[in-house]
N, C-alpha and C. Protein backbone atom coordinates (compact mmCIF):
# COMPACT_ATOMS: atom_id res chain seq x y z
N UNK A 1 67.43 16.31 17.36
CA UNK A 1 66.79 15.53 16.31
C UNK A 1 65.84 14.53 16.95
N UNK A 2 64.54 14.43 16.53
CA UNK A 2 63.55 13.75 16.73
C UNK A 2 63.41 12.26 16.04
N UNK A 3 64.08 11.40 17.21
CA UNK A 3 64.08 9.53 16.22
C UNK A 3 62.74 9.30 15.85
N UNK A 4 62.64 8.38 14.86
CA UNK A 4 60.98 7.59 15.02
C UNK A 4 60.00 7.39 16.23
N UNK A 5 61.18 6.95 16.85
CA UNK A 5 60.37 6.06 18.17
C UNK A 5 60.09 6.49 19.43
N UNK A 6 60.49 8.42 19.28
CA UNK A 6 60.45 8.95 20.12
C UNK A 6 58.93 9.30 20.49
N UNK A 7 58.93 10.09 21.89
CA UNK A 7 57.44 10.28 21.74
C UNK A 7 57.17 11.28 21.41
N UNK A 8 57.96 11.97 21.13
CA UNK A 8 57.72 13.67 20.08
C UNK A 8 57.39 12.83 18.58
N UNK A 9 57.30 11.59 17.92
CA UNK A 9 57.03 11.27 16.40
C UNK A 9 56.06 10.42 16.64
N UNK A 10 55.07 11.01 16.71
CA UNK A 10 53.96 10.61 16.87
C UNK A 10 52.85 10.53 15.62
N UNK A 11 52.15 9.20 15.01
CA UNK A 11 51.67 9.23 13.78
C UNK A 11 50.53 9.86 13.95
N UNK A 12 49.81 10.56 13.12
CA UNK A 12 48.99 11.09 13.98
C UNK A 12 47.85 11.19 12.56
N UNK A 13 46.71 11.11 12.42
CA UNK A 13 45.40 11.12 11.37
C UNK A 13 45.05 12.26 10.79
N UNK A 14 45.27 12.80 9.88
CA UNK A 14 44.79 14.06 9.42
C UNK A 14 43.62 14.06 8.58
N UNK A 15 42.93 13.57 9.12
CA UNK A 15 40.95 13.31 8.06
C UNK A 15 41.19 14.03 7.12
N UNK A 16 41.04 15.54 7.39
CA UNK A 16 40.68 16.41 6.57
C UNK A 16 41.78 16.26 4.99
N UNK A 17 42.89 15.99 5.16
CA UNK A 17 44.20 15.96 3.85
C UNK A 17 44.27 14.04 3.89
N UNK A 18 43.08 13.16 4.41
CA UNK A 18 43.06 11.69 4.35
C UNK A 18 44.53 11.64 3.65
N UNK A 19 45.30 11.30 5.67
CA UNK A 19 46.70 10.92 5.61
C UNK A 19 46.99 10.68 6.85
N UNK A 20 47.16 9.83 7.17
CA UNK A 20 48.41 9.88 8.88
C UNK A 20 49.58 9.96 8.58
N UNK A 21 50.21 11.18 8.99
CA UNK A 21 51.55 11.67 9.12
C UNK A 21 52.57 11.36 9.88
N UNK A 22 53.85 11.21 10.04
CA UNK A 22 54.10 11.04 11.16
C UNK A 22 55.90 12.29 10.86
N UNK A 23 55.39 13.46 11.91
CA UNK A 23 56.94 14.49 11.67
C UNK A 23 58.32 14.12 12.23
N UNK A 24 58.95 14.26 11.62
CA UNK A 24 60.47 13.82 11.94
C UNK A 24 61.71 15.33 11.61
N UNK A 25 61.87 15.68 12.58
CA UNK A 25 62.53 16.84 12.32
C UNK A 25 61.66 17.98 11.82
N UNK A 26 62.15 18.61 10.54
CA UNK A 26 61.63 19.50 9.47
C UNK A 26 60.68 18.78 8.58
N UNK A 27 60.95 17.16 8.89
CA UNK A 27 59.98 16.52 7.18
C UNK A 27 58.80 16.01 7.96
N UNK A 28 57.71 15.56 6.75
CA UNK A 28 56.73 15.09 7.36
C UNK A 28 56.63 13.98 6.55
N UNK A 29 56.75 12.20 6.71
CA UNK A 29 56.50 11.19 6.07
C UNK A 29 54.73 11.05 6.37
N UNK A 30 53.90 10.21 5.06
CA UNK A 30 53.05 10.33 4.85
C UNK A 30 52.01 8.99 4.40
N UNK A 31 51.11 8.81 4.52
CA UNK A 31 50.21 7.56 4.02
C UNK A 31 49.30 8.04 3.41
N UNK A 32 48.83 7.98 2.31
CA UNK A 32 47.23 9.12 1.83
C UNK A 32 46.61 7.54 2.02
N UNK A 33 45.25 7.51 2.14
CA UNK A 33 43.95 6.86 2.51
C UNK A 33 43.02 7.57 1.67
N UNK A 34 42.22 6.57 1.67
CA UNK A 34 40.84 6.69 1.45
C UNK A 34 40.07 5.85 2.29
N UNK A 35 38.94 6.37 2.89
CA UNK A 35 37.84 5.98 3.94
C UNK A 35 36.80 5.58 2.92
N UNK A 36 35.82 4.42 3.34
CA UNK A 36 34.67 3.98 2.99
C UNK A 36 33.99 2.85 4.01
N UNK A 37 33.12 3.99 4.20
CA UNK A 37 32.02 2.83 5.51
C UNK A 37 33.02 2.21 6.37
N UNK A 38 33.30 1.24 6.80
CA UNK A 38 34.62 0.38 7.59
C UNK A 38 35.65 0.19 6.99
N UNK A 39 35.86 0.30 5.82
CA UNK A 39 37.12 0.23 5.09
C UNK A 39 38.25 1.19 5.01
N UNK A 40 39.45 1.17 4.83
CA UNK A 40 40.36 2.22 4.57
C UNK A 40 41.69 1.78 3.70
N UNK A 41 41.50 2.33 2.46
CA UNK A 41 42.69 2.08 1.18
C UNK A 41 43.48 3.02 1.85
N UNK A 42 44.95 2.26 1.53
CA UNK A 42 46.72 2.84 1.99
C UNK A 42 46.63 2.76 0.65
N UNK A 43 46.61 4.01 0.22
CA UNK A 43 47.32 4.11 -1.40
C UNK A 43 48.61 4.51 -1.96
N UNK A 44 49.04 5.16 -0.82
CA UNK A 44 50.47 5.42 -0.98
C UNK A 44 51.31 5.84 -0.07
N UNK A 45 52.48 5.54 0.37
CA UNK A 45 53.45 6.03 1.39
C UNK A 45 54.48 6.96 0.64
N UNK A 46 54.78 7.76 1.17
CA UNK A 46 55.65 9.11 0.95
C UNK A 46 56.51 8.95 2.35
N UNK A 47 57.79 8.55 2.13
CA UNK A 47 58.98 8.90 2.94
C UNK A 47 59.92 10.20 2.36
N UNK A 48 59.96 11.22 2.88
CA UNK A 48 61.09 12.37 2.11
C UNK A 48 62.65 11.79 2.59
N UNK A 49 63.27 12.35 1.24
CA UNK A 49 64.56 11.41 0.91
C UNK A 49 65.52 11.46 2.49
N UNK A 50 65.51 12.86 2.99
CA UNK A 50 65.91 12.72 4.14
C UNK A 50 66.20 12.06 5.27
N UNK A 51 64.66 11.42 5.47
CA UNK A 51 64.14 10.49 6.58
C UNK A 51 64.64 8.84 6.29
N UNK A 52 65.27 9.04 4.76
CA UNK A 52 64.74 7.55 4.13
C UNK A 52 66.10 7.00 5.26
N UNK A 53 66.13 5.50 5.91
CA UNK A 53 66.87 4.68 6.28
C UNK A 53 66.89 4.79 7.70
N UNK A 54 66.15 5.12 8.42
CA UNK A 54 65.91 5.23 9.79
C UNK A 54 64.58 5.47 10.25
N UNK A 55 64.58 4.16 9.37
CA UNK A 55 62.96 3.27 10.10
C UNK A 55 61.57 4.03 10.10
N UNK A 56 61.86 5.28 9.56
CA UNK A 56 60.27 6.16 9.60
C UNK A 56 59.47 5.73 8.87
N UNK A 57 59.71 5.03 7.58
CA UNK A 57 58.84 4.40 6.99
C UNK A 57 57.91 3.50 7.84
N UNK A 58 58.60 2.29 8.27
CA UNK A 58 57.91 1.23 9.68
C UNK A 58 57.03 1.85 10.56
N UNK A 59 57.65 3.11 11.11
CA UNK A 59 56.76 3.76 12.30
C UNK A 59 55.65 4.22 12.13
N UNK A 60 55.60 4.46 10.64
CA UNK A 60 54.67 5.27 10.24
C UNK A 60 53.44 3.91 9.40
N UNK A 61 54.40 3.10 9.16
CA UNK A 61 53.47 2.02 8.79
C UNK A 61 52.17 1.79 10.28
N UNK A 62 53.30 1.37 11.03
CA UNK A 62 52.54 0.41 12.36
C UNK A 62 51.87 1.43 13.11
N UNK A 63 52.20 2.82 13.39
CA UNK A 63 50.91 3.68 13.73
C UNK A 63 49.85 4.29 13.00
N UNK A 64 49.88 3.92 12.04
CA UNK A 64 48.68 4.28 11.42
C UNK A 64 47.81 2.56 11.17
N UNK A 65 48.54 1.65 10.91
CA UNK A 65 47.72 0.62 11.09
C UNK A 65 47.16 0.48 12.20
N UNK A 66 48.18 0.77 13.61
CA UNK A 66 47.60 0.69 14.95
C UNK A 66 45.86 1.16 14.96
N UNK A 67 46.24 2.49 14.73
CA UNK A 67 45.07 3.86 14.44
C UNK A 67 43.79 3.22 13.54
N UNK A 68 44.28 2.64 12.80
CA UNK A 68 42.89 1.49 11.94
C UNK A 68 42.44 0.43 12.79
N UNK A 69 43.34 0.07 13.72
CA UNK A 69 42.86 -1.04 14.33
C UNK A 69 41.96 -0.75 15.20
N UNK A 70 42.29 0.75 15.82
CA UNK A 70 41.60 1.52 17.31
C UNK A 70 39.85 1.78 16.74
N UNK A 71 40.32 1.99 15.64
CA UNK A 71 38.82 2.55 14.20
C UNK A 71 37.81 2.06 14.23
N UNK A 72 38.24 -0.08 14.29
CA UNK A 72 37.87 -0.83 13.78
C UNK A 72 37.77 -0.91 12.61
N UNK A 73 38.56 -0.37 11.74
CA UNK A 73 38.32 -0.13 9.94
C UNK A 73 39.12 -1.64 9.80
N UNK A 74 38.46 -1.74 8.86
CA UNK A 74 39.54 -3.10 7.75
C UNK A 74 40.17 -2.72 6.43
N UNK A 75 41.80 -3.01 6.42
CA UNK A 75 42.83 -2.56 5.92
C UNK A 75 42.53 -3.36 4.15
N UNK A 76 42.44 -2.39 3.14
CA UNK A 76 42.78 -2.24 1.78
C UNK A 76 44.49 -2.15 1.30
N UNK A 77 45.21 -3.22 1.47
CA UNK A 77 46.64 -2.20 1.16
C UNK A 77 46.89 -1.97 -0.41
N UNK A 78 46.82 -1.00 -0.72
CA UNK A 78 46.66 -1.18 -2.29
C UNK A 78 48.59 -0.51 -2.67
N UNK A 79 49.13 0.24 -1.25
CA UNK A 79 50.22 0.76 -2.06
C UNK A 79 51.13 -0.43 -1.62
N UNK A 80 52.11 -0.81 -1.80
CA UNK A 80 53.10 -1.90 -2.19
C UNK A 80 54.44 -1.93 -0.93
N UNK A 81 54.52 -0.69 -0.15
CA UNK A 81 55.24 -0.47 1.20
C UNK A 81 54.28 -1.37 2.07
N UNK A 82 52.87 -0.86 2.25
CA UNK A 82 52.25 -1.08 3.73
C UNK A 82 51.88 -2.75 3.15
N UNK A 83 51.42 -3.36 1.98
CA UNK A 83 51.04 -4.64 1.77
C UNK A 83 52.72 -5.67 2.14
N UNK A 84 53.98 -5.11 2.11
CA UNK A 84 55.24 -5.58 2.19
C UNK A 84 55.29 -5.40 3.96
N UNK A 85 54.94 -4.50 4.45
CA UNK A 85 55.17 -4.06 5.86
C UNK A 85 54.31 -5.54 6.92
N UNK A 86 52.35 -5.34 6.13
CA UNK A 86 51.56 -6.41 6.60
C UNK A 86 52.47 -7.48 6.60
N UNK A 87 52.73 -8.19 5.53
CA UNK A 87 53.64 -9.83 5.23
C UNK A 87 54.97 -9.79 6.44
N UNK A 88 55.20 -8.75 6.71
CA UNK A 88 56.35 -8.93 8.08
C UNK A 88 56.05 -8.94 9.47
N UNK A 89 55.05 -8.35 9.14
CA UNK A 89 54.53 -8.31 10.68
C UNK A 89 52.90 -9.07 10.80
N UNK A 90 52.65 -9.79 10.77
CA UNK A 90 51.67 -10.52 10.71
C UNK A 90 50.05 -10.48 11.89
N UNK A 91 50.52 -9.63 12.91
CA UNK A 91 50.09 -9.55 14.08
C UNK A 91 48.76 -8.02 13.53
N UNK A 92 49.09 -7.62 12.21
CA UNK A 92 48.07 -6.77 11.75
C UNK A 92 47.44 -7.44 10.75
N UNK A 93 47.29 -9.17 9.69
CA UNK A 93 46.86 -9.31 8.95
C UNK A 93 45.44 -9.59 8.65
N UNK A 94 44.98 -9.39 10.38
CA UNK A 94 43.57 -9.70 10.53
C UNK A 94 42.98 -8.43 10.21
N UNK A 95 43.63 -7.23 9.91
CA UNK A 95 42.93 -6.37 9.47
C UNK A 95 42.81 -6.32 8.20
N UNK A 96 43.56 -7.18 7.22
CA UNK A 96 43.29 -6.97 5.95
C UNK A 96 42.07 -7.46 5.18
N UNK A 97 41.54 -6.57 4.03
CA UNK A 97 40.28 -7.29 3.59
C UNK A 97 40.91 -7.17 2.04
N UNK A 98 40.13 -7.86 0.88
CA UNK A 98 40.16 -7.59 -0.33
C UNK A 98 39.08 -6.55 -0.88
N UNK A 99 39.80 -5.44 -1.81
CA UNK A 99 38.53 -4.75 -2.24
C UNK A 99 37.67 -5.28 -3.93
């Protein structure tokens, strides 16, 4: 079994299905995005019920924010996980903008 934090669970950008994924076992937890010019809306996180309670949600938060940060994009959080995730970890709030 593949933990979060391993380096086989790796979040990783899928442009084409605008999502960074990150696989855990058989499941794949999820972020859909939307891109605009420097910007990028988190519109929604998808954890499958499986994964839920061992932190894949987080991992998948902070590497894909990482991945915005590498971008230089500025963070839209419009879904209600990653805007709860920002307020805890504060060390990403300089990426946030208002849309």
């Amino acid at each position: 079994m593949n933990m979060p934090n391993s380096p086989a669970a790796t979040v990783v950008d899928r442009a084409e299905r605008q999502r960074f994924e990150l696989q855990v076992d058989d499941s794949v937890a999820f972020i859909a995005y939307t891109k605009s010019g420097d910007r990028i809306s988190f519109d929604h996180t998808e954890v499958p019920p499986e994964l839920g309670g061992r932190g894949v949600g987080s991992r998948l938060a902070q590497g894909a924010l990482e991945l915005a940060r590498t971008q230089a994009l500025k963070v839209i959080p419009r879904c209600r996980f990653i805007a709860e995730y920002i307020q805890r970890h504060p060390e990403f709030a300089g990426l946030v903008v208002r849309d």
